[in-house]
Structures are given as structure tokens and as C-alpha cells.
Protein backbone atom coordinates (compact mmCIF):
# COMPACT_ATOMS: atom_id res chain seq x y z
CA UNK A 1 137.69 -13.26 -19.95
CA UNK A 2 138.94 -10.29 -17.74
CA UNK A 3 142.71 -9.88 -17.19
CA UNK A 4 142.23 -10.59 -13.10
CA UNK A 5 140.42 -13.44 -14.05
CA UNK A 6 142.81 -14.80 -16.56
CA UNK A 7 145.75 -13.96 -14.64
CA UNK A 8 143.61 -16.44 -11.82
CA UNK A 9 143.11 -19.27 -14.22
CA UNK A 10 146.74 -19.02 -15.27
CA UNK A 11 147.93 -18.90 -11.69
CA UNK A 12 146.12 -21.86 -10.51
CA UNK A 13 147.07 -23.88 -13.57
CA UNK A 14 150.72 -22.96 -12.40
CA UNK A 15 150.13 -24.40 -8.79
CA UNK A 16 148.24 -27.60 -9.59
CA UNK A 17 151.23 -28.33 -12.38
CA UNK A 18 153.60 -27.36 -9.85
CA UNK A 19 152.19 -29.71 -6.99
CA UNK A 20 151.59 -32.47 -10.35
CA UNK A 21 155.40 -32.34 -11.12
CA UNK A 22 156.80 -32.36 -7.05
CA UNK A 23 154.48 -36.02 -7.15
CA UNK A 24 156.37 -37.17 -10.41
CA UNK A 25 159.55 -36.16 -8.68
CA UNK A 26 158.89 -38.05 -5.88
CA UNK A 27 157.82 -40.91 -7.61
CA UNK A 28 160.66 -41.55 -9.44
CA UNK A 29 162.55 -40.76 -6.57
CA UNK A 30 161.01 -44.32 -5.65
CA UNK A 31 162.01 -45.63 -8.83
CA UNK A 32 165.43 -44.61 -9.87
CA UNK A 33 168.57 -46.83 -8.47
CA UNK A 34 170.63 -44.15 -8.23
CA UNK A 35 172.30 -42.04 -4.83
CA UNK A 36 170.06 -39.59 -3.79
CA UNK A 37 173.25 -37.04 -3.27
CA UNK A 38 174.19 -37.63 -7.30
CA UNK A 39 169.88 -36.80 -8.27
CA UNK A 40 170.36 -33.84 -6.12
CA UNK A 41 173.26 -32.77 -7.20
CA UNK A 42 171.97 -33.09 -11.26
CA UNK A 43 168.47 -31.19 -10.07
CA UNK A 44 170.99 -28.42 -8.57
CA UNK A 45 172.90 -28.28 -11.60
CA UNK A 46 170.03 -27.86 -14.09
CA UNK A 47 167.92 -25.60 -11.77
CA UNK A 48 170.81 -22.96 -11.52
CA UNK A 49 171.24 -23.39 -15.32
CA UNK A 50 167.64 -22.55 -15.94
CA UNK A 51 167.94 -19.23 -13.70
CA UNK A 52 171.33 -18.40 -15.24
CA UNK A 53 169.31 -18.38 -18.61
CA UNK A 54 166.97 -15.51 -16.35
CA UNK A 55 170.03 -13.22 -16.49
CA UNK A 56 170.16 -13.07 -19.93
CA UNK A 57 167.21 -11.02 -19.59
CA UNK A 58 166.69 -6.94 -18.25
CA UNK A 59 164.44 -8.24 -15.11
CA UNK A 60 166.71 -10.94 -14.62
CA UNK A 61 169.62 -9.13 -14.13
CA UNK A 62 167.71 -6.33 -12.23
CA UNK A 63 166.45 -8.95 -10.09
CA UNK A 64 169.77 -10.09 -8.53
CA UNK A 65 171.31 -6.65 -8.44
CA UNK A 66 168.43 -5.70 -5.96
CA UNK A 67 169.09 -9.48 -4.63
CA UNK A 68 172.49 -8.21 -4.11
CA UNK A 69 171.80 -4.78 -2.39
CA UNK A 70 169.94 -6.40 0.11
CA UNK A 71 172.62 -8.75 0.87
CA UNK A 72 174.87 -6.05 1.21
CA UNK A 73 173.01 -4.06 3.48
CA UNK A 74 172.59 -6.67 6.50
CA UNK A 75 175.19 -8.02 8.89
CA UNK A 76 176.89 -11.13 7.91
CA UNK A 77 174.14 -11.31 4.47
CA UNK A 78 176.43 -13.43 2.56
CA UNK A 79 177.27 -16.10 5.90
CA UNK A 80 173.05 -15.99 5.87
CA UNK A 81 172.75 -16.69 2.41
CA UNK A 82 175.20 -19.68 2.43
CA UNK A 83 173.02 -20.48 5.73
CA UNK A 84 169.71 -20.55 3.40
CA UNK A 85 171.47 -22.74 0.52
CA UNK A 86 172.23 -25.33 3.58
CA UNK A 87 168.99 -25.82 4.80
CA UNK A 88 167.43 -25.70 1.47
CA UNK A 89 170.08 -28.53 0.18
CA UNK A 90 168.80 -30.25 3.22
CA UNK A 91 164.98 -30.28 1.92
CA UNK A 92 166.07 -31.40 -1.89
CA UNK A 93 167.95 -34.03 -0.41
CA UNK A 94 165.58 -35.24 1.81
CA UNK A 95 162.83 -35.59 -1.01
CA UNK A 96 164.70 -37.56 -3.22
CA UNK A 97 166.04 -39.68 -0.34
CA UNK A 98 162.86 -40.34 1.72
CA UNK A 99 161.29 -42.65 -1.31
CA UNK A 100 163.88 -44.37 -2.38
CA UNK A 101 164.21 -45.91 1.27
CA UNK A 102 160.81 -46.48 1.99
CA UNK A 103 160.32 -43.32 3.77
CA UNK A 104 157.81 -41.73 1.16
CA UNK A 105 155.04 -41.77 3.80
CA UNK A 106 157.57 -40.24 6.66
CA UNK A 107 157.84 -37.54 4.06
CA UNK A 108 154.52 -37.06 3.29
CA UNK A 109 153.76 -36.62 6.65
CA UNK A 110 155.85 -34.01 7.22
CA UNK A 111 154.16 -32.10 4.18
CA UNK A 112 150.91 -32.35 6.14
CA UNK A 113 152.27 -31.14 9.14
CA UNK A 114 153.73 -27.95 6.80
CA UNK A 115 150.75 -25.53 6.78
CA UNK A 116 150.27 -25.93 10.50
CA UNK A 117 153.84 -25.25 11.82
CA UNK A 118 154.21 -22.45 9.43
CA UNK A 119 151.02 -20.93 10.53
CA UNK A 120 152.02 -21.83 14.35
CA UNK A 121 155.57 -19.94 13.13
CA UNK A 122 153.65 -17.26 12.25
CA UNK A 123 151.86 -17.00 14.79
CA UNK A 124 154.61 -16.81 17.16
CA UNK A 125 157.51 -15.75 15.92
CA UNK A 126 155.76 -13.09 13.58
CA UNK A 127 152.90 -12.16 15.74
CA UNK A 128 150.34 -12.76 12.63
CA UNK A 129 146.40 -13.32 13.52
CA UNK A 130 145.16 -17.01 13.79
CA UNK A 131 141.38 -17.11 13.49
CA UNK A 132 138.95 -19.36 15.83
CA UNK A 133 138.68 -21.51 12.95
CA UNK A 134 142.13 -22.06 12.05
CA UNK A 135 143.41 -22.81 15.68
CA UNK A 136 140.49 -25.80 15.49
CA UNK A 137 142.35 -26.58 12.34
CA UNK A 138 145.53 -26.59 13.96
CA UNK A 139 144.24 -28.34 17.29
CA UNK A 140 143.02 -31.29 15.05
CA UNK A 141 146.67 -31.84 13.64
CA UNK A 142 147.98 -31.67 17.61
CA UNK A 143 145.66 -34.45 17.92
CA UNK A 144 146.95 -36.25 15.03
CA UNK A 145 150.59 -36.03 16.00
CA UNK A 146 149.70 -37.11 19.33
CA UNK A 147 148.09 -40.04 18.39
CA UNK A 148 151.20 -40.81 15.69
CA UNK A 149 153.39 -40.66 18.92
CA UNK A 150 150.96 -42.97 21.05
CA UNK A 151 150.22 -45.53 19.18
CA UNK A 152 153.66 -45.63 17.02
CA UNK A 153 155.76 -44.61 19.64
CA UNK A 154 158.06 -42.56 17.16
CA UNK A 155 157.99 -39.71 15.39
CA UNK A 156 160.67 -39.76 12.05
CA UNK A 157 163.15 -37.63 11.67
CA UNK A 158 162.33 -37.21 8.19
CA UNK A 159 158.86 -35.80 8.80
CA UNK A 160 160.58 -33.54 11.63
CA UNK A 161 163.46 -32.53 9.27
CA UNK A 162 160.67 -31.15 6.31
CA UNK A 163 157.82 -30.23 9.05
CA UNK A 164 160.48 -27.80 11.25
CA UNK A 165 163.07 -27.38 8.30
CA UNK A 166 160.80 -25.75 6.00
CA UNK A 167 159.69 -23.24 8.46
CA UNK A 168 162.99 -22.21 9.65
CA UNK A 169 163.79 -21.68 6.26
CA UNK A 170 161.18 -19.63 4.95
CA UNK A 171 160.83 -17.49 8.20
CA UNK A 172 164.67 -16.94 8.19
CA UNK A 173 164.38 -15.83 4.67
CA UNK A 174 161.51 -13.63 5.41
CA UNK A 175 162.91 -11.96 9.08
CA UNK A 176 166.41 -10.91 7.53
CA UNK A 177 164.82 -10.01 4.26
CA UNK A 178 166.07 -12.17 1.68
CA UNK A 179 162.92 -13.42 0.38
CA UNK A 180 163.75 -11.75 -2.68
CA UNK A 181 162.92 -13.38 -5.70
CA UNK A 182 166.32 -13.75 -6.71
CA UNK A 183 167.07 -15.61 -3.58
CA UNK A 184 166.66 -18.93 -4.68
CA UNK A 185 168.68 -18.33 -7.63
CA UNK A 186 171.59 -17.52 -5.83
CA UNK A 187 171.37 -20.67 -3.62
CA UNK A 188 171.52 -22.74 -6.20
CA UNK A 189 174.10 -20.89 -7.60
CA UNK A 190 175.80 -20.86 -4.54
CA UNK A 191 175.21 -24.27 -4.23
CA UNK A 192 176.54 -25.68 -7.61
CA UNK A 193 180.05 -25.66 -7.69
CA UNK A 194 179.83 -28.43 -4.22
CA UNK A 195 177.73 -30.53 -6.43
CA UNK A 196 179.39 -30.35 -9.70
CA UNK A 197 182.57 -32.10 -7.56
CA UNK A 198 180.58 -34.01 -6.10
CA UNK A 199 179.34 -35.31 -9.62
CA UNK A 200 182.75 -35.93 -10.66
CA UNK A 201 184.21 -37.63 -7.58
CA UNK A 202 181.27 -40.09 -7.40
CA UNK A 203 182.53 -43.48 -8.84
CA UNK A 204 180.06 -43.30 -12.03
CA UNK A 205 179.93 -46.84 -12.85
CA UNK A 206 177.65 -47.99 -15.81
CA UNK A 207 174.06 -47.07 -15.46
CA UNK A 208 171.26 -48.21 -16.50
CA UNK A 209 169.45 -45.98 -19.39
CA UNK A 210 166.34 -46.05 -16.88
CA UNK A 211 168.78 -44.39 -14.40
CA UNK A 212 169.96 -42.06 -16.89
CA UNK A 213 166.50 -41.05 -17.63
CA UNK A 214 164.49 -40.95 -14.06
CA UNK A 215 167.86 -38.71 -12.97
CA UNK A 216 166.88 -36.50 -15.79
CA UNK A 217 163.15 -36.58 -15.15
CA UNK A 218 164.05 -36.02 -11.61
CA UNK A 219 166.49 -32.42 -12.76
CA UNK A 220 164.25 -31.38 -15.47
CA UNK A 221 161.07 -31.38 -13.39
CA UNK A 222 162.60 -29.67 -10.24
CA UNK A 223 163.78 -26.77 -12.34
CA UNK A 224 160.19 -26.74 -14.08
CA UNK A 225 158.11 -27.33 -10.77
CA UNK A 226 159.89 -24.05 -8.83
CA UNK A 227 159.10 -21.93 -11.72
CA UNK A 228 155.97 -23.00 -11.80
CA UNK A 229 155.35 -22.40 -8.11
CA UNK A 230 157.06 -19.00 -8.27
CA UNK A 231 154.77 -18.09 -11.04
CA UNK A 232 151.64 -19.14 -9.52
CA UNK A 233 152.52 -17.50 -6.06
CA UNK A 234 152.73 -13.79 -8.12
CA UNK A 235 149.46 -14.20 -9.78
CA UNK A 236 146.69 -15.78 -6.58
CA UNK A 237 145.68 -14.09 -3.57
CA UNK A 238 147.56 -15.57 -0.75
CA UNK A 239 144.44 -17.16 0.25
CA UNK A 240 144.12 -19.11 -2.86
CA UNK A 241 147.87 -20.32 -3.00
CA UNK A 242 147.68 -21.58 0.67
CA UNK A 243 144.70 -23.35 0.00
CA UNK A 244 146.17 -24.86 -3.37
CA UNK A 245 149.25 -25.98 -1.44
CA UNK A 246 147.13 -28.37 -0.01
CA UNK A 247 147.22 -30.75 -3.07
CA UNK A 248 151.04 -31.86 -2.97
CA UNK A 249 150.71 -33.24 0.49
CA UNK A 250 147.87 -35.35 -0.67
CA UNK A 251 149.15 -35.71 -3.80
CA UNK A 252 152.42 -37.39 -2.06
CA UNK A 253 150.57 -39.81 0.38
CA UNK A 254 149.19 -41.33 -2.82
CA UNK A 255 152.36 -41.47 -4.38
CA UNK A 256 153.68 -43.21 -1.32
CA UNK A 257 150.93 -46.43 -1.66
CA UNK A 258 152.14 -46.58 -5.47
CA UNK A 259 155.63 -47.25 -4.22
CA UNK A 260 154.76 -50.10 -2.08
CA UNK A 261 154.19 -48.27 1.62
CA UNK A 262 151.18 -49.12 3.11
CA UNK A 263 149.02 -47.51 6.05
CA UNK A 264 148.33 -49.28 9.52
CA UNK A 265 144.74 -49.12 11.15
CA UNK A 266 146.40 -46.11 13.56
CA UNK A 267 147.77 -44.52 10.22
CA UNK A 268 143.96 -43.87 8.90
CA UNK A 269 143.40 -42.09 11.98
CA UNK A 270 146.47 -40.15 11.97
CA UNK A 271 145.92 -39.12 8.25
CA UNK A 272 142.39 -38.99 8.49
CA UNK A 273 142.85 -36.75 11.09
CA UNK A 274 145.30 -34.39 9.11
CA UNK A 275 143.18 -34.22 5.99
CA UNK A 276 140.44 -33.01 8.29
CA UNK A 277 142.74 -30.31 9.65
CA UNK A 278 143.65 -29.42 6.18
CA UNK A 279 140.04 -29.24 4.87
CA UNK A 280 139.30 -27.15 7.85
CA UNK A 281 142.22 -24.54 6.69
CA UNK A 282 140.81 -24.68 3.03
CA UNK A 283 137.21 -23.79 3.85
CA UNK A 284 138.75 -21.17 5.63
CA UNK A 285 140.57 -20.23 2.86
CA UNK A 286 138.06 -20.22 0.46
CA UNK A 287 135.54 -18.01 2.83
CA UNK A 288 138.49 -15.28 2.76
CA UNK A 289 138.24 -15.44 -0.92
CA UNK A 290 134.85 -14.98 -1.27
CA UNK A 291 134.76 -12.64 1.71
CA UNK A 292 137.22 -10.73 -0.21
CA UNK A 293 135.75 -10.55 -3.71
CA UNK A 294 132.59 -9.27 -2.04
CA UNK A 295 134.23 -6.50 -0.63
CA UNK A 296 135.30 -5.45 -3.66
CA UNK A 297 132.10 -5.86 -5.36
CA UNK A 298 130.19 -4.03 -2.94
């Protein structure tokens, strides 16, 4: 097998385990009886521990001295980066929250919303092209949110929190320049010390082994999920990690039904409608891929 093509098969074994573990995390989520602030704050703990065990290496330290350098070189970098660990606590918290109080489908909503606002984001904020196909894509999911406010007559703030959060995030990491690969490193790291005390002024009462274990589940699988995702994002096209990023949302909304949530009549429209929108951003997807590899085979 060719090295390109390896490196492919690699890469989108990475994302599919990557979107596999983020549903297991979820689901347990659902399952554990235990705060969502003390899950978080053991997936915080063991994430930065796995990326401390980076430095050990040459890259690894290189990585956060250029990390570093770029935080140095922009106005008020480290009040930014503390800024980034903030809204990023937000998200972790968020996911571990929304299914343990019957919010998985709130949630998963706002996952399906994801691709559009960040393309919209892009769009707007960072003047990239939207083809004819993808605004269709996008119009669809308009139609779906309008609907979801119609006929429910709310709109959660847990699907606004993850479908404008995220976003903010990613293009605030990307317009001051700290989309480094270290980044998310140092926001855990920066991160860690609040939720160590928070670990050891939380009353920690006697729980239950199951606890003990989904908690651990919970940590271990964050930390092995984000390197996943990392690793699959440096070896696809961007075509073919967008289109990939499709399966968590999905994924999630399944989840959500094994935890007990269940979908109204307007709520197959609503997600009917999305997964339309988001097949409609695939196909488009997957013609830039091929459109791509027959450029270069030409």
C-alpha cells in the first residue's frame, strides 16, 4: 500500500475511533452518578498528564517552546490563553453534564448545528468561499432550527452553548494565532491546578465502584479521543476530516435514545432535516476529494 494511502487509512481509523470514544464518553456520562464538575475535573487531570508525558520527548518540548513564542509575541497572549482554557472548560463540562440530566439530545443538537455555524463563521468573520451547494446545505439547517423554534417554542441553552461556543473558540484560536498544536496542552495545563482543588474540596463520600470506574472510563477516553482527533486531523485532507466529523453528531443522537430520551413527531422533522443538511455537506465533501485526486492524476 502507498505511504499517502496508508497514512489515509490510518487517519480515518483515527477519526472514526475518535468520534467512537466521544459516544462512549457521553454515554457514560448518562450512566455515572457522579457531579459532572468532579468527571471534568478527573478528564482534565489525566488529559494534561498524558501531554505532560509529550514533553518528555524532542517534538514535545519543541512544540510548546514555539507554543510559547507565539504567546509572547501578541498583546495580552497569556489573558487570551486563560480566555481559551475558559471556554474550552465550558464545552467539557457541558458534555458530561448534558446526559446525565436528560439533556443528551439538547447536546446532540448542538453538534449538528456545529458544521454549519462554523462554516457560517467562516464565512463571515474569515471571508472563506461557501459554494452553491453548501449554502443549500446550510439553508436546510435554517429551516430546521426554525421549525425547532416553531413548533417547540424553545431553543436550549445547551445546544446554543456547544453550537456558538465551539465556534468562538476555534475562530478565536485561529484569528490571534494560537492554534498551535501545543495549545490545547497548555489549557489543560492551565486548567489543572483549579480542578485538582476542586477534587479535594468536593465532599468525596463513598462511591460506588461503578462510579469509580465510569469516572475513569470517562478521563481515560477524553485523553485518548483528543489524541486521536489530533492525529487524524494531520494525516486527511481537510475535506475528508470535515466530512468524517459528521459521524459524532449522529453517533450522539443515538446515544441519546439509549439513555432513555426520546424524539417527538416535530423532532423527526427537525433531525431529519439536519441529517439532510449534513449529507448535503458530505457529498460535497466527497466531490472535493475526488475532484482533487483527479487533479493530481491528470
Amino acid at each position: 500500500m502507498p505511504e499517502t494511502a496508508r497514512g489515509t487509512s490510518i487517519g480515518v481509523a483515527l477519526s472514526l475511533g475518535a468520534s467512537a470514544l466521544f459516544g462512549l464518553i457521553f454515554l457514560v456520562s448518562g450512566w455515572v452518578h457522579a457531579p459532572a464538575e468532579v468527571v471534568l475535573a478527573w478528564r482534565v487531570v489525566i488529559t494534561f498528564g498524558c501531554y505532560a508525558l509529550l514533553l518528555l520527548g524532542q517534538s514535545g518540548r519543541r512544540a510548546l517552546s514555539e507554543y510559547l513564542s507565539v504567546v509572547r509575541s501578541i498583546r495580552g497572549g497569556p489573558l487570551l490563553v486563560i480566555t481559551l482554557a475558559l471556554m474550552v472548560s465550558s464545552q467539557l463540562w457541558v458534555f458530561v453534564w448534558a446526559p446525565a440530566h436528560g439533556m443528551a439530545l439538547d447536546a446532540s443538537l448542538g453538534f449538528l448545528l456545529l458544521p454549519i455555524t462554523l462554516a457560517l463563521g467562516g464565512r463571515f468573520i474569515f471571508h472563506e468561499p461557501i459554494s452553491r451547494v453548501q449554502w443549500v446545505a446550510i439553508a436546510v439547517a435554517c429551516l430546521a432550527v426554525a421549525l425547532k423554534v416553531l413548533l417547540v417554542a424553545e431553543f436550549s441553552w445547551v445546544t446554543a452553548l456547544i453550537c456558538f461556543g465551539y465556534p468562538v473558540y476555534f475562530m478565536t484560536r485561529r484569528h490571534t494565532g494560537l492554534g498551535h498544536r501545543a495549545g490545547f496542552g497548555v489549557e489543560m495545563a492551565l486548567l489543572t491546578p483549579v480542578m485538582v482543588l476542586l477534587l479535594l474540596t468536593t465532599p468525596a463520600g463513598s462511591p460506588a465502584l461503578a462510579t469509580i470506574a465510569g469516572v475513569g472510563i470517562i478521563a481515560f477516553s477524553g485523553a485518548a479521543a483528543m489524541a486521536a482527533y489530533l492525529g487524524a486531523s494531520t494525516r486527511l485532507s481537510l475535506p475528508v476530516f470535515g466530512l468524517l466529523s459528521y459521524v459524532e453528531p449522529l453517533l450522539l443522537v443515538a446515544v441519546s435514545l439509549l439513555l432513555g430520551e426520546s424524539l417527538t413527531a416535530s423532532d423527526y422533522w427537525i433531525y431529519g432535516l439536519l441529517a439532510v443538511s449534513l449529507g448535503i455537506l458530505g457529498m460535497d465533501a466527497m466531490r472535493a476529494v475526488w475532484h482533487s485526486r483527479g487533479l493530481r492524476n491528470t
